[in-house]
PDB file of N, CA and C in Angstrom:
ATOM      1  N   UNK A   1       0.856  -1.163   0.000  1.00  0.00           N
ATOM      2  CA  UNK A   1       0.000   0.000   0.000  1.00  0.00           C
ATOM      3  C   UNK A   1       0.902   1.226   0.000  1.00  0.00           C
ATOM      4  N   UNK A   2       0.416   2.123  -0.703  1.00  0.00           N
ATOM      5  CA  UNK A   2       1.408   3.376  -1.122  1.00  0.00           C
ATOM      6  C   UNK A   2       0.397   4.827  -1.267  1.00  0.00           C
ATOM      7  N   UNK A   3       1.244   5.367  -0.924  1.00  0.00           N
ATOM      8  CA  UNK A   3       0.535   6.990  -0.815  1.00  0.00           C
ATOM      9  C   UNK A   3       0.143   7.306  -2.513  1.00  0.00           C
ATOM     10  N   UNK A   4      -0.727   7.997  -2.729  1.00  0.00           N
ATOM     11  CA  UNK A   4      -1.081   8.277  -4.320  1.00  0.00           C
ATOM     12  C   UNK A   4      -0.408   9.402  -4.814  1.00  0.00           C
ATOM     13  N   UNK A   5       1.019   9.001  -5.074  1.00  0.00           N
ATOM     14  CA  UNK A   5       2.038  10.230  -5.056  1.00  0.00           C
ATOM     15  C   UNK A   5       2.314   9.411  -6.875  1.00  0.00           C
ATOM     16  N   UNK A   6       2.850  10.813  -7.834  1.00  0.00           N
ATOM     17  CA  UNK A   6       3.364  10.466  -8.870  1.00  0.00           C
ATOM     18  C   UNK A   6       4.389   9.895  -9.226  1.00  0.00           C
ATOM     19  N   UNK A   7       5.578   9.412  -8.159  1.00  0.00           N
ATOM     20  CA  UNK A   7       6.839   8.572  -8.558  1.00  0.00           C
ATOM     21  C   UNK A   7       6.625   7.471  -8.620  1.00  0.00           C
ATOM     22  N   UNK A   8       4.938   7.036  -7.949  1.00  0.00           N
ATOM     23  CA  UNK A   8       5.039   5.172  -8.102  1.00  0.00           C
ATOM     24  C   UNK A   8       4.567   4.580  -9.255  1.00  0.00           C
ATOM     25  N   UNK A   9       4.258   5.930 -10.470  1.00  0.00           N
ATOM     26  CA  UNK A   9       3.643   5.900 -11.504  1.00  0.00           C
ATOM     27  C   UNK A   9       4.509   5.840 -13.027  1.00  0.00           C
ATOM     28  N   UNK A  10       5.765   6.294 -12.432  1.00  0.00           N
ATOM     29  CA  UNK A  10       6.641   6.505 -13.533  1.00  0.00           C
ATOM     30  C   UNK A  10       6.861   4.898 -14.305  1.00  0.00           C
ATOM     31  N   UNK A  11       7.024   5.376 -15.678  1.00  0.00           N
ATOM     32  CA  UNK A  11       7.409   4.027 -16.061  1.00  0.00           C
ATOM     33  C   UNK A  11       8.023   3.063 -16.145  1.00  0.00           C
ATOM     34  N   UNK A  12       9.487   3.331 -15.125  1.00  0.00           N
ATOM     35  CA  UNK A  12      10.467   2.569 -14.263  1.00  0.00           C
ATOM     36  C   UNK A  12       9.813   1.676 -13.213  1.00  0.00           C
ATOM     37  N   UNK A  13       8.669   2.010 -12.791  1.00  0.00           N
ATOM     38  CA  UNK A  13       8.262   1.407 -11.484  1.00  0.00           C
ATOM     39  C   UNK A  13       7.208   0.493 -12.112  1.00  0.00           C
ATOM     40  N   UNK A  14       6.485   1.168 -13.456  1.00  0.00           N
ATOM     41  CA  UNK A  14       5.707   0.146 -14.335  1.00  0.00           C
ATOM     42  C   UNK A  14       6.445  -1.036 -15.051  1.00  0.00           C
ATOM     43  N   UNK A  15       7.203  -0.707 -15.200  1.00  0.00           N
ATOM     44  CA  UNK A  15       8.066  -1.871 -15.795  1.00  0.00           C
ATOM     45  C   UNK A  15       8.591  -2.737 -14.882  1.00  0.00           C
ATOM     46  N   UNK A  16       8.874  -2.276 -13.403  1.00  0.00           N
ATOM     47  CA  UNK A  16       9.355  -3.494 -12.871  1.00  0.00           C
ATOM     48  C   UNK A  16       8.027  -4.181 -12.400  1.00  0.00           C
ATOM     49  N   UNK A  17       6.998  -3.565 -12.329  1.00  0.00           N
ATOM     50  CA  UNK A  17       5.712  -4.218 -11.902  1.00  0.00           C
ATOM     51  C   UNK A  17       5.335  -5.476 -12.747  1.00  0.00           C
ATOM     52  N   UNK A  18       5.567  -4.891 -14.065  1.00  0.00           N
ATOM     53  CA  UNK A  18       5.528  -6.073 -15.524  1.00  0.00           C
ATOM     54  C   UNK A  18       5.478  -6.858 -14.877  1.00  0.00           C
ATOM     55  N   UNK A  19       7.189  -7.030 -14.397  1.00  0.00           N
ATOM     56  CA  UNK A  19       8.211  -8.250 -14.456  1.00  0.00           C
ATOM     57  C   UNK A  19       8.184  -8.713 -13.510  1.00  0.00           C
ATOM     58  N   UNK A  20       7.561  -8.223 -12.157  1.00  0.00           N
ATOM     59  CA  UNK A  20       7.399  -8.788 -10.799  1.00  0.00           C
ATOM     60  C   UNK A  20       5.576  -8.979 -10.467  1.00  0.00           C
ATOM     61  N   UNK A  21       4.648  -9.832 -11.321  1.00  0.00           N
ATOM     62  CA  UNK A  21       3.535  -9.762 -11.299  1.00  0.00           C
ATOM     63  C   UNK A  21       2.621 -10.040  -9.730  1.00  0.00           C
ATOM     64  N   UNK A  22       3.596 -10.624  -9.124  1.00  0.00           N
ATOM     65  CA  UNK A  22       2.764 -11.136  -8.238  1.00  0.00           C
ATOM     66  C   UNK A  22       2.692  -9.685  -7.105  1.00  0.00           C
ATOM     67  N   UNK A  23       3.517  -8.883  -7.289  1.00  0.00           N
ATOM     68  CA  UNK A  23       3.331  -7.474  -6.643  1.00  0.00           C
ATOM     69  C   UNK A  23       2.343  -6.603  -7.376  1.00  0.00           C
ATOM     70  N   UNK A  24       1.303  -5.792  -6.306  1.00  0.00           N
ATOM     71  CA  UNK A  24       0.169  -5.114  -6.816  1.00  0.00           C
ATOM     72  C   UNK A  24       0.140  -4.194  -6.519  1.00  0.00           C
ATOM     73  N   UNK A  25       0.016  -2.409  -6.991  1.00  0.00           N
ATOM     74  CA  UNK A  25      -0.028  -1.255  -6.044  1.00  0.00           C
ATOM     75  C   UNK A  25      -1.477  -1.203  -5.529  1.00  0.00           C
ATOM     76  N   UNK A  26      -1.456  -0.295  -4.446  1.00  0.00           N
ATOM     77  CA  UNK A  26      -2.634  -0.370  -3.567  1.00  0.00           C
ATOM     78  C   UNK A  26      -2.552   1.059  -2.960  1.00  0.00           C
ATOM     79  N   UNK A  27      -3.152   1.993  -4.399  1.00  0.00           N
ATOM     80  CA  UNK A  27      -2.908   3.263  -3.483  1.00  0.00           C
ATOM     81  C   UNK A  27      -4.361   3.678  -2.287  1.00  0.00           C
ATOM     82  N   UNK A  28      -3.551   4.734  -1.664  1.00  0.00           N
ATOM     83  CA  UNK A  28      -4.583   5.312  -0.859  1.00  0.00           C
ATOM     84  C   UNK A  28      -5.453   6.483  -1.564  1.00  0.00           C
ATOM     85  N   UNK A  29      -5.784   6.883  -0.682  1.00  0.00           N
ATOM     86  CA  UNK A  29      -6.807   8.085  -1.336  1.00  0.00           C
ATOM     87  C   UNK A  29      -5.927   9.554  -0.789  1.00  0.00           C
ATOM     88  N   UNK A  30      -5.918  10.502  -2.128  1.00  0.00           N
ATOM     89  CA  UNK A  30      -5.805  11.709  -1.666  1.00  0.00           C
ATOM     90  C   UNK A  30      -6.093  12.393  -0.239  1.00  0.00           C
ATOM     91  N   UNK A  31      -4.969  12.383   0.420  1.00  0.00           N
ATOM     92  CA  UNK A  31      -5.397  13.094   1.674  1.00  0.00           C
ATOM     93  C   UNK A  31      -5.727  12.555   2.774  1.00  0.00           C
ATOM     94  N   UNK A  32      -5.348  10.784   2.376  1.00  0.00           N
ATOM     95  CA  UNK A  32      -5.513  10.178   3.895  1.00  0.00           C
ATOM     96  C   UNK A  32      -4.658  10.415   4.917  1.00  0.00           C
ATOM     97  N   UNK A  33      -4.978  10.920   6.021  1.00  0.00           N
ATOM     98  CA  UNK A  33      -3.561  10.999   6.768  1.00  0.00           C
ATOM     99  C   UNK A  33      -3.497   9.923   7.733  1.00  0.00           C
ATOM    100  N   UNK A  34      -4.431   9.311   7.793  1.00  0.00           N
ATOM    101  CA  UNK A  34      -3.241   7.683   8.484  1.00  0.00           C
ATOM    102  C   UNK A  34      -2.198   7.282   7.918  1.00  0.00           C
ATOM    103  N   UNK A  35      -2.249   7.216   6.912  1.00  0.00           N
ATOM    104  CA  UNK A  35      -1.074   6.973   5.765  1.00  0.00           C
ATOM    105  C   UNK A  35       0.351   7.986   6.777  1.00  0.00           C
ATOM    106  N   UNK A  36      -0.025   9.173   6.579  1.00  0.00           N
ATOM    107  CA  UNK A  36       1.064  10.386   6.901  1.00  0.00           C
ATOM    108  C   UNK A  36       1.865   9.484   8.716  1.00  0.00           C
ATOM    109  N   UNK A  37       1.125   8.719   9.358  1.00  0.00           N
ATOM    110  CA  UNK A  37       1.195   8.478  10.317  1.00  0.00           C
ATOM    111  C   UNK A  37       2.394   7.236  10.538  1.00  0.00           C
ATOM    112  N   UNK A  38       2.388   6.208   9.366  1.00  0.00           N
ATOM    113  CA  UNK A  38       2.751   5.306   9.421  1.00  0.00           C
ATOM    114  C   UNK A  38       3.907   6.072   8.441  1.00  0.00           C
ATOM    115  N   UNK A  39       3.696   6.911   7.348  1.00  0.00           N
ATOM    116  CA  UNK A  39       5.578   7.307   6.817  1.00  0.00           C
ATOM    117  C   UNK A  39       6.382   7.739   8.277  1.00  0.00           C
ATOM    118  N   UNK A  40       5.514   8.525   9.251  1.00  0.00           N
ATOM    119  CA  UNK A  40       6.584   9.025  10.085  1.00  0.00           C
ATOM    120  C   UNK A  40       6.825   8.372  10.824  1.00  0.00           C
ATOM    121  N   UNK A  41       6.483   7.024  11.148  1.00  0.00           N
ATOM    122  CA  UNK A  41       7.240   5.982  12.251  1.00  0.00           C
ATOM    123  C   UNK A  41       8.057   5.229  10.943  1.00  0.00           C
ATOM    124  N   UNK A  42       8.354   5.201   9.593  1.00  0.00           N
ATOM    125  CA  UNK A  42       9.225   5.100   8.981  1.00  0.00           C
ATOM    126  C   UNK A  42      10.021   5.566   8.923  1.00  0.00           C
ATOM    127  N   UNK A  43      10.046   7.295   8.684  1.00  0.00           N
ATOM    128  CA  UNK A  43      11.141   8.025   9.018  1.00  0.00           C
ATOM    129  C   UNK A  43      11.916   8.314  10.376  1.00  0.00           C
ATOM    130  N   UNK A  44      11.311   7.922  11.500  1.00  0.00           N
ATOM    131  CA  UNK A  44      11.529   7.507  13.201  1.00  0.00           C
ATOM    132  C   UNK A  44      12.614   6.726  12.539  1.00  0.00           C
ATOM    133  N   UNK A  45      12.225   5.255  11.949  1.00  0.00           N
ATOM    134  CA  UNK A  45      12.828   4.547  12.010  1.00  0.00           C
ATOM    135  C   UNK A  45      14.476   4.529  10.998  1.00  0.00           C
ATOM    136  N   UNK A  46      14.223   5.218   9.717  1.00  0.00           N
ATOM    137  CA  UNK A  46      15.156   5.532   9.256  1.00  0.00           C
ATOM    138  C   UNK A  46      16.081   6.586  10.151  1.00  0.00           C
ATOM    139  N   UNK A  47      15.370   7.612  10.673  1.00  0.00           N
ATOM    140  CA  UNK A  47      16.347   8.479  11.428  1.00  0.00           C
ATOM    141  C   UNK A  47      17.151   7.929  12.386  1.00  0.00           C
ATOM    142  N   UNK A  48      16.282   7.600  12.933  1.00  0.00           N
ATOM    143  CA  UNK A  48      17.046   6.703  14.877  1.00  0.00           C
ATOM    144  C   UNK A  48      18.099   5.467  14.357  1.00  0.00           C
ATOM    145  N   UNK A  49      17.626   4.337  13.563  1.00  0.00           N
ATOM    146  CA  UNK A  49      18.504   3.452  12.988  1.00  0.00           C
ATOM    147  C   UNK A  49      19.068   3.311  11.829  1.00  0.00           C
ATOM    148  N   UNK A  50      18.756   3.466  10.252  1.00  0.00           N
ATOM    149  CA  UNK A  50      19.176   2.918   9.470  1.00  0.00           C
ATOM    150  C   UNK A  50      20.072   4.041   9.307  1.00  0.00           C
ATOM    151  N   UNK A  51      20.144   5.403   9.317  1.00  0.00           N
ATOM    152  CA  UNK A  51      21.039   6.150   8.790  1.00  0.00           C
ATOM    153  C   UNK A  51      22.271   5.959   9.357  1.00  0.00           C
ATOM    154  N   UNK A  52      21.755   5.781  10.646  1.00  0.00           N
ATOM    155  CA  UNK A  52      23.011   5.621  11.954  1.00  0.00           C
ATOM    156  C   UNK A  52      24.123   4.940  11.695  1.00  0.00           C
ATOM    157  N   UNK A  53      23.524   3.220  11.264  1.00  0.00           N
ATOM    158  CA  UNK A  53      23.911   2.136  11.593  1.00  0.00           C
ATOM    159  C   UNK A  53      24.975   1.887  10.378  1.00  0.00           C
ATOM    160  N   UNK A  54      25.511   1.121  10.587  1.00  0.00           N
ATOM    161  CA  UNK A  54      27.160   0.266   9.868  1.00  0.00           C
ATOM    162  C   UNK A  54      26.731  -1.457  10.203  1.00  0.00           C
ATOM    163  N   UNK A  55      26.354  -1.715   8.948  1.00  0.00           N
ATOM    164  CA  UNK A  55      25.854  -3.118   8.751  1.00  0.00           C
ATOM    165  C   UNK A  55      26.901  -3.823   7.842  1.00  0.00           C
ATOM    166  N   UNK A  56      27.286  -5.244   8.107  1.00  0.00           N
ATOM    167  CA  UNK A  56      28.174  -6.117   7.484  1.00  0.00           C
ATOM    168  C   UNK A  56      27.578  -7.373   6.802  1.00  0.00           C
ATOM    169  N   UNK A  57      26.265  -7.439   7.069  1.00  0.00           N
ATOM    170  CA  UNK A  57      25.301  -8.649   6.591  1.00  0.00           C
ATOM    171  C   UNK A  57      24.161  -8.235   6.237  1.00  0.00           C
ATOM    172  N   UNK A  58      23.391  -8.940   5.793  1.00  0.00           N
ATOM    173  CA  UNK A  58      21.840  -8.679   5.856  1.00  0.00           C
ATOM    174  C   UNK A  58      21.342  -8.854   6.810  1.00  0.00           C
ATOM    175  N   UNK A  59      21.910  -9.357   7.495  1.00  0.00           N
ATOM    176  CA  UNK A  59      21.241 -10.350   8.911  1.00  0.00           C
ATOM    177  C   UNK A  59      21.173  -9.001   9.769  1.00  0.00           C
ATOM    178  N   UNK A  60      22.299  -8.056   9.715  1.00  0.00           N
ATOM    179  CA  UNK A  60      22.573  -7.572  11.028  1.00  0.00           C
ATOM    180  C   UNK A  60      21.582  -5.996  11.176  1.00  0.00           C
ATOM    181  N   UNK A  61      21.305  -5.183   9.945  1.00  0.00           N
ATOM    182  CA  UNK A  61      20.116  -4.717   9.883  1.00  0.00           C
ATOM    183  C   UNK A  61      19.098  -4.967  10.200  1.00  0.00           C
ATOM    184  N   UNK A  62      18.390  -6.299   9.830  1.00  0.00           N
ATOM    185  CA  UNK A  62      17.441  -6.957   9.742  1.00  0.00           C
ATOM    186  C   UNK A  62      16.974  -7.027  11.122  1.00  0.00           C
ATOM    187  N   UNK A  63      18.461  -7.699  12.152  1.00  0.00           N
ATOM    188  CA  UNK A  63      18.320  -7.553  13.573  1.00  0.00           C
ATOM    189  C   UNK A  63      17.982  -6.498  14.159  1.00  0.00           C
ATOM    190  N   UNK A  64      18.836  -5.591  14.026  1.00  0.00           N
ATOM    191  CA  UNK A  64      18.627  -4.230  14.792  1.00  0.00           C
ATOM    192  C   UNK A  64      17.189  -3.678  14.594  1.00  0.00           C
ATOM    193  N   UNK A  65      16.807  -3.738  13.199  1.00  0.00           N
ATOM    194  CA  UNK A  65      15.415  -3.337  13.009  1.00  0.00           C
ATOM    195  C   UNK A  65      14.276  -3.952  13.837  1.00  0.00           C
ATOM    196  N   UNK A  66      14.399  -5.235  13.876  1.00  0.00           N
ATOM    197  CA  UNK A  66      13.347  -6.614  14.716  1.00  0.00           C
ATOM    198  C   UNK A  66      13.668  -5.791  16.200  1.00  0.00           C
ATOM    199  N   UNK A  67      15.015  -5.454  16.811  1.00  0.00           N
ATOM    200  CA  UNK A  67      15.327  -5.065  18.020  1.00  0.00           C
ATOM    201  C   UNK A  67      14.480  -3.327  18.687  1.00  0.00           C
ATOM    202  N   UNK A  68      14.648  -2.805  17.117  1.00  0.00           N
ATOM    203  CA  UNK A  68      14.144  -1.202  17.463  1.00  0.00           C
ATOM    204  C   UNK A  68      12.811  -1.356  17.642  1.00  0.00           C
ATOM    205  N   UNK A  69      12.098  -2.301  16.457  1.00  0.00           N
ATOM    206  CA  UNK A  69      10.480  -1.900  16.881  1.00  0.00           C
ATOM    207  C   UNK A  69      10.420  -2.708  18.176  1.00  0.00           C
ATOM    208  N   UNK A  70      10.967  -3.541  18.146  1.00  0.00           N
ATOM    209  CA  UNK A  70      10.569  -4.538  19.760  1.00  0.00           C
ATOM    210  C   UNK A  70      10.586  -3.472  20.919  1.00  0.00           C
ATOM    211  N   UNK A  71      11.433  -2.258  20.709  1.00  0.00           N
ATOM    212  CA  UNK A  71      11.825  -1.382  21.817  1.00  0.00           C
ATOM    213  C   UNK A  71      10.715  -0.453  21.725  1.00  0.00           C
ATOM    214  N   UNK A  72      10.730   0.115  20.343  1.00  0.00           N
ATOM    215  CA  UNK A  72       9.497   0.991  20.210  1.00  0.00           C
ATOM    216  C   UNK A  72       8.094   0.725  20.925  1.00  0.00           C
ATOM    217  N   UNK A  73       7.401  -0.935  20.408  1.00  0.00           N
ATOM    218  CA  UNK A  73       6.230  -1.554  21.115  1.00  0.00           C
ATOM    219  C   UNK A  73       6.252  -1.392  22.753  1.00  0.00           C
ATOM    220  N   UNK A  74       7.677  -1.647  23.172  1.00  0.00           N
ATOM    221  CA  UNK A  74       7.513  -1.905  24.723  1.00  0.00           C
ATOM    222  C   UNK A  74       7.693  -0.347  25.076  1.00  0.00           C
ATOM    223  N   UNK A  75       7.799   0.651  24.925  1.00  0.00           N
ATOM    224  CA  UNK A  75       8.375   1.614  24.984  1.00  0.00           C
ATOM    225  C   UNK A  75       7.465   3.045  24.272  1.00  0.00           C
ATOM    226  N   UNK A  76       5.938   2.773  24.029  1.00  0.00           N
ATOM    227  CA  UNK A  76       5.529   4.102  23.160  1.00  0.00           C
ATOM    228  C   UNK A  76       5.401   5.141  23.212  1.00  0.00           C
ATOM    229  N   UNK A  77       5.514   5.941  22.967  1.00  0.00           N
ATOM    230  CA  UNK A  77       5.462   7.481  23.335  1.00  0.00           C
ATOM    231  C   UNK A  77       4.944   8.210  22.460  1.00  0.00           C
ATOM    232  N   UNK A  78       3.707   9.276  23.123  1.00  0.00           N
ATOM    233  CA  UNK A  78       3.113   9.773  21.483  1.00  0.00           C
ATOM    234  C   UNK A  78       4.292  11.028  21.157  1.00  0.00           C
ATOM    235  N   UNK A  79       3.807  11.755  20.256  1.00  0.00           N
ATOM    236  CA  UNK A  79       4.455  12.600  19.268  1.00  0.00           C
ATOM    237  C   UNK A  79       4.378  14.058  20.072  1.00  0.00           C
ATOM    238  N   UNK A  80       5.038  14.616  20.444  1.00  0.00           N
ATOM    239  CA  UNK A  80       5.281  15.991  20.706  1.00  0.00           C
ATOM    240  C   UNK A  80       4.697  17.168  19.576  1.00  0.00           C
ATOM    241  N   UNK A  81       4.307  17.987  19.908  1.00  0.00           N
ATOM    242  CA  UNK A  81       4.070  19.175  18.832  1.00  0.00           C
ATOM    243  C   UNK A  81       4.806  19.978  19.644  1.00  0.00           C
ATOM    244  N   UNK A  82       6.068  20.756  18.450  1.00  0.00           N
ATOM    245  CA  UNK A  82       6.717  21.621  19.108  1.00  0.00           C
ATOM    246  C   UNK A  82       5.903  23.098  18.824  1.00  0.00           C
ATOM    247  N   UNK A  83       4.893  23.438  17.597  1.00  0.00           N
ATOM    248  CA  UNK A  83       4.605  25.080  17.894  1.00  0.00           C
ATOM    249  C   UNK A  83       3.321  24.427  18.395  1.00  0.00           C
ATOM    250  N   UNK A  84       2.499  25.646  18.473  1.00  0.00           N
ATOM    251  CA  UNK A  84       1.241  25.250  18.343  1.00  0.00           C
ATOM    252  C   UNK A  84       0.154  25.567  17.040  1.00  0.00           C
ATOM    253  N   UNK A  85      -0.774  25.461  17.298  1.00  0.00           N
ATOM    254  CA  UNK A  85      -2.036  25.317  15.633  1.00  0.00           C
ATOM    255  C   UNK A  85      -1.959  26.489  15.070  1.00  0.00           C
ATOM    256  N   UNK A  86      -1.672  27.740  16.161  1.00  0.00           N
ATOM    257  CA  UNK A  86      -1.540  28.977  15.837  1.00  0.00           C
ATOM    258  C   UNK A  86      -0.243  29.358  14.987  1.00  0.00           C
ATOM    259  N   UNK A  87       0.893  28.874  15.710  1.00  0.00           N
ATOM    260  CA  UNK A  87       2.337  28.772  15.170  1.00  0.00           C
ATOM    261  C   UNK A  87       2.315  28.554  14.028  1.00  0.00           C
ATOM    262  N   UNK A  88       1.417  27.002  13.614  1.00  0.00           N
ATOM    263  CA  UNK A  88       2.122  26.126  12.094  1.00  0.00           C
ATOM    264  C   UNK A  88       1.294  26.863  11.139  1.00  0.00           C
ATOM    265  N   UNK A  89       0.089  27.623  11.381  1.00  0.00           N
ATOM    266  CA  UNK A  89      -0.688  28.019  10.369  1.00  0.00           C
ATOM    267  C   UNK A  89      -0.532  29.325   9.950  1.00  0.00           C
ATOM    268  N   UNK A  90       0.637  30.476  11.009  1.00  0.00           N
ATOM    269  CA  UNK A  90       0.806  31.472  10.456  1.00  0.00           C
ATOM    270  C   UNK A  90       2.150  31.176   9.971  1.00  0.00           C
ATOM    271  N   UNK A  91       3.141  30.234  10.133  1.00  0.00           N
ATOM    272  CA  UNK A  91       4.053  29.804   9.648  1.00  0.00           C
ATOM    273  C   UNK A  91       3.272  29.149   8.013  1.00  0.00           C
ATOM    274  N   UNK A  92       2.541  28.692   7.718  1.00  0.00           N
ATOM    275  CA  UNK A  92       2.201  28.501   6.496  1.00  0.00           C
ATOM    276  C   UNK A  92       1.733  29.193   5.326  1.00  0.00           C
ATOM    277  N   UNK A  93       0.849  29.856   6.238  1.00  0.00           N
ATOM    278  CA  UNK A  93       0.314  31.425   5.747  1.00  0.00           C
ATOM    279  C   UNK A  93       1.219  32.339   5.136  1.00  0.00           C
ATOM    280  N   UNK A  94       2.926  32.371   5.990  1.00  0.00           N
ATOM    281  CA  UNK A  94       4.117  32.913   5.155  1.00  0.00           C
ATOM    282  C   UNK A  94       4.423  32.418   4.580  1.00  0.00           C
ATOM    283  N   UNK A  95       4.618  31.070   3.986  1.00  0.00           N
ATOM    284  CA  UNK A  95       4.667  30.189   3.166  1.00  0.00           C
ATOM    285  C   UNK A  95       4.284  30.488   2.023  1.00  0.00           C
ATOM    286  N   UNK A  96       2.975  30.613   1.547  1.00  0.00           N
ATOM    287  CA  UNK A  96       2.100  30.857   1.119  1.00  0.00           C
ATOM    288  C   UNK A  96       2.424  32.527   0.230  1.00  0.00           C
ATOM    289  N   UNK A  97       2.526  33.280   1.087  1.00  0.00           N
ATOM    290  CA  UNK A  97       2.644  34.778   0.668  1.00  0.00           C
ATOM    291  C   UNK A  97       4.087  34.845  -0.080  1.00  0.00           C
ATOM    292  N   UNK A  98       5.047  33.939   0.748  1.00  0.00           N
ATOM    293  CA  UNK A  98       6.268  34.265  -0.358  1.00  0.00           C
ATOM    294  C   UNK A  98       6.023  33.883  -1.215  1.00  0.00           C
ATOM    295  N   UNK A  99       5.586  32.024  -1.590  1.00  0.00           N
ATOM    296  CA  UNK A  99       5.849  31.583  -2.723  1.00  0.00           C
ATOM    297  C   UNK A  99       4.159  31.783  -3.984  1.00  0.00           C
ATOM    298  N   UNK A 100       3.794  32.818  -3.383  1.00  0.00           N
ATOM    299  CA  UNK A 100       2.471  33.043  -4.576  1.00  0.00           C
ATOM    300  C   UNK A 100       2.300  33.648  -5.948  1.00  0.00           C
ATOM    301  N   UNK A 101       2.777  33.150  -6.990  1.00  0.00           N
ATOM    302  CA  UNK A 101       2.585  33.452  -8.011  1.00  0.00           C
ATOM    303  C   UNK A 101       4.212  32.859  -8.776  1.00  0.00           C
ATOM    304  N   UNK A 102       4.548  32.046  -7.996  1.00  0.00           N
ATOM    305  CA  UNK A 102       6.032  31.984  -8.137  1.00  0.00           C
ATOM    306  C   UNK A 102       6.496  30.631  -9.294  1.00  0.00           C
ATOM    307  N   UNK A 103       6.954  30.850 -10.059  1.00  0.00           N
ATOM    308  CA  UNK A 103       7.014  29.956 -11.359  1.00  0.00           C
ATOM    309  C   UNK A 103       8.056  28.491 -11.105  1.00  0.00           C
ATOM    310  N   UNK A 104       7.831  27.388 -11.308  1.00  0.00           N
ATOM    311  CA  UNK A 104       8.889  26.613 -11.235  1.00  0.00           C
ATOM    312  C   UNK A 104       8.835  25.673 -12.488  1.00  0.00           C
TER     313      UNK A 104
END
Protein backbone atom coordinates (compact mmCIF):
# COMPACT_ATOMS: atom_id res chain seq x y z
CA UNK A 1 0.00 0.00 0.00
CA UNK A 2 1.41 3.38 -1.12
CA UNK A 3 0.53 6.99 -0.81
CA UNK A 4 -1.08 8.28 -4.32
CA UNK A 5 2.04 10.23 -5.06
CA UNK A 6 3.36 10.47 -8.87
CA UNK A 7 6.84 8.57 -8.56
CA UNK A 8 5.04 5.17 -8.10
CA UNK A 9 3.64 5.90 -11.50
CA UNK A 10 6.64 6.50 -13.53
CA UNK A 11 7.41 4.03 -16.06
CA UNK A 12 10.47 2.57 -14.26
CA UNK A 13 8.26 1.41 -11.48
CA UNK A 14 5.71 0.15 -14.33
CA UNK A 15 8.07 -1.87 -15.80
CA UNK A 16 9.36 -3.49 -12.87
CA UNK A 17 5.71 -4.22 -11.90
CA UNK A 18 5.53 -6.07 -15.52
CA UNK A 19 8.21 -8.25 -14.46
CA UNK A 20 7.40 -8.79 -10.80
CA UNK A 21 3.53 -9.76 -11.30
CA UNK A 22 2.76 -11.14 -8.24
CA UNK A 23 3.33 -7.47 -6.64
CA UNK A 24 0.17 -5.11 -6.82
CA UNK A 25 -0.03 -1.25 -6.04
CA UNK A 26 -2.63 -0.37 -3.57
CA UNK A 27 -2.91 3.26 -3.48
CA UNK A 28 -4.58 5.31 -0.86
CA UNK A 29 -6.81 8.09 -1.34
CA UNK A 30 -5.81 11.71 -1.67
CA UNK A 31 -5.40 13.09 1.67
CA UNK A 32 -5.51 10.18 3.89
CA UNK A 33 -3.56 11.00 6.77
CA UNK A 34 -3.24 7.68 8.48
CA UNK A 35 -1.07 6.97 5.77
CA UNK A 36 1.06 10.39 6.90
CA UNK A 37 1.19 8.48 10.32
CA UNK A 38 2.75 5.31 9.42
CA UNK A 39 5.58 7.31 6.82
CA UNK A 40 6.58 9.02 10.08
CA UNK A 41 7.24 5.98 12.25
CA UNK A 42 9.23 5.10 8.98
CA UNK A 43 11.14 8.03 9.02
CA UNK A 44 11.53 7.51 13.20
CA UNK A 45 12.83 4.55 12.01
CA UNK A 46 15.16 5.53 9.26
CA UNK A 47 16.35 8.48 11.43
CA UNK A 48 17.05 6.70 14.88
CA UNK A 49 18.50 3.45 12.99
CA UNK A 50 19.18 2.92 9.47
CA UNK A 51 21.04 6.15 8.79
CA UNK A 52 23.01 5.62 11.95
CA UNK A 53 23.91 2.14 11.59
CA UNK A 54 27.16 0.27 9.87
CA UNK A 55 25.85 -3.12 8.75
CA UNK A 56 28.17 -6.12 7.48
CA UNK A 57 25.30 -8.65 6.59
CA UNK A 58 21.84 -8.68 5.86
CA UNK A 59 21.24 -10.35 8.91
CA UNK A 60 22.57 -7.57 11.03
CA UNK A 61 20.12 -4.72 9.88
CA UNK A 62 17.44 -6.96 9.74
CA UNK A 63 18.32 -7.55 13.57
CA UNK A 64 18.63 -4.23 14.79
CA UNK A 65 15.41 -3.34 13.01
CA UNK A 66 13.35 -6.61 14.72
CA UNK A 67 15.33 -5.07 18.02
CA UNK A 68 14.14 -1.20 17.46
CA UNK A 69 10.48 -1.90 16.88
CA UNK A 70 10.57 -4.54 19.76
CA UNK A 71 11.83 -1.38 21.82
CA UNK A 72 9.50 0.99 20.21
CA UNK A 73 6.23 -1.55 21.12
CA UNK A 74 7.51 -1.90 24.72
CA UNK A 75 8.37 1.61 24.98
CA UNK A 76 5.53 4.10 23.16
CA UNK A 77 5.46 7.48 23.33
CA UNK A 78 3.11 9.77 21.48
CA UNK A 79 4.45 12.60 19.27
CA UNK A 80 5.28 15.99 20.71
CA UNK A 81 4.07 19.18 18.83
CA UNK A 82 6.72 21.62 19.11
CA UNK A 83 4.60 25.08 17.89
CA UNK A 84 1.24 25.25 18.34
CA UNK A 85 -2.04 25.32 15.63
CA UNK A 86 -1.54 28.98 15.84
CA UNK A 87 2.34 28.77 15.17
CA UNK A 88 2.12 26.13 12.09
CA UNK A 89 -0.69 28.02 10.37
CA UNK A 90 0.81 31.47 10.46
CA UNK A 91 4.05 29.80 9.65
CA UNK A 92 2.20 28.50 6.50
CA UNK A 93 0.31 31.43 5.75
CA UNK A 94 4.12 32.91 5.15
CA UNK A 95 4.67 30.19 3.17
CA UNK A 96 2.10 30.86 1.12
CA UNK A 97 2.64 34.78 0.67
CA UNK A 98 6.27 34.26 -0.36
CA UNK A 99 5.85 31.58 -2.72
CA UNK A 100 2.47 33.04 -4.58
CA UNK A 101 2.59 33.45 -8.01
CA UNK A 102 6.03 31.98 -8.14
CA UNK A 103 7.01 29.96 -11.36
CA UNK A 104 8.89 26.61 -11.23
Amino acid sequence: MIANYGTHKTPAIKAWLARHPRFHMRFTSTGSSWINQVERWFGFLTGQLIRRGVHKSVQSPEKDIRNWIAQWNNDPRPSVWKKTAEEILESLARYCRRTAGAEH
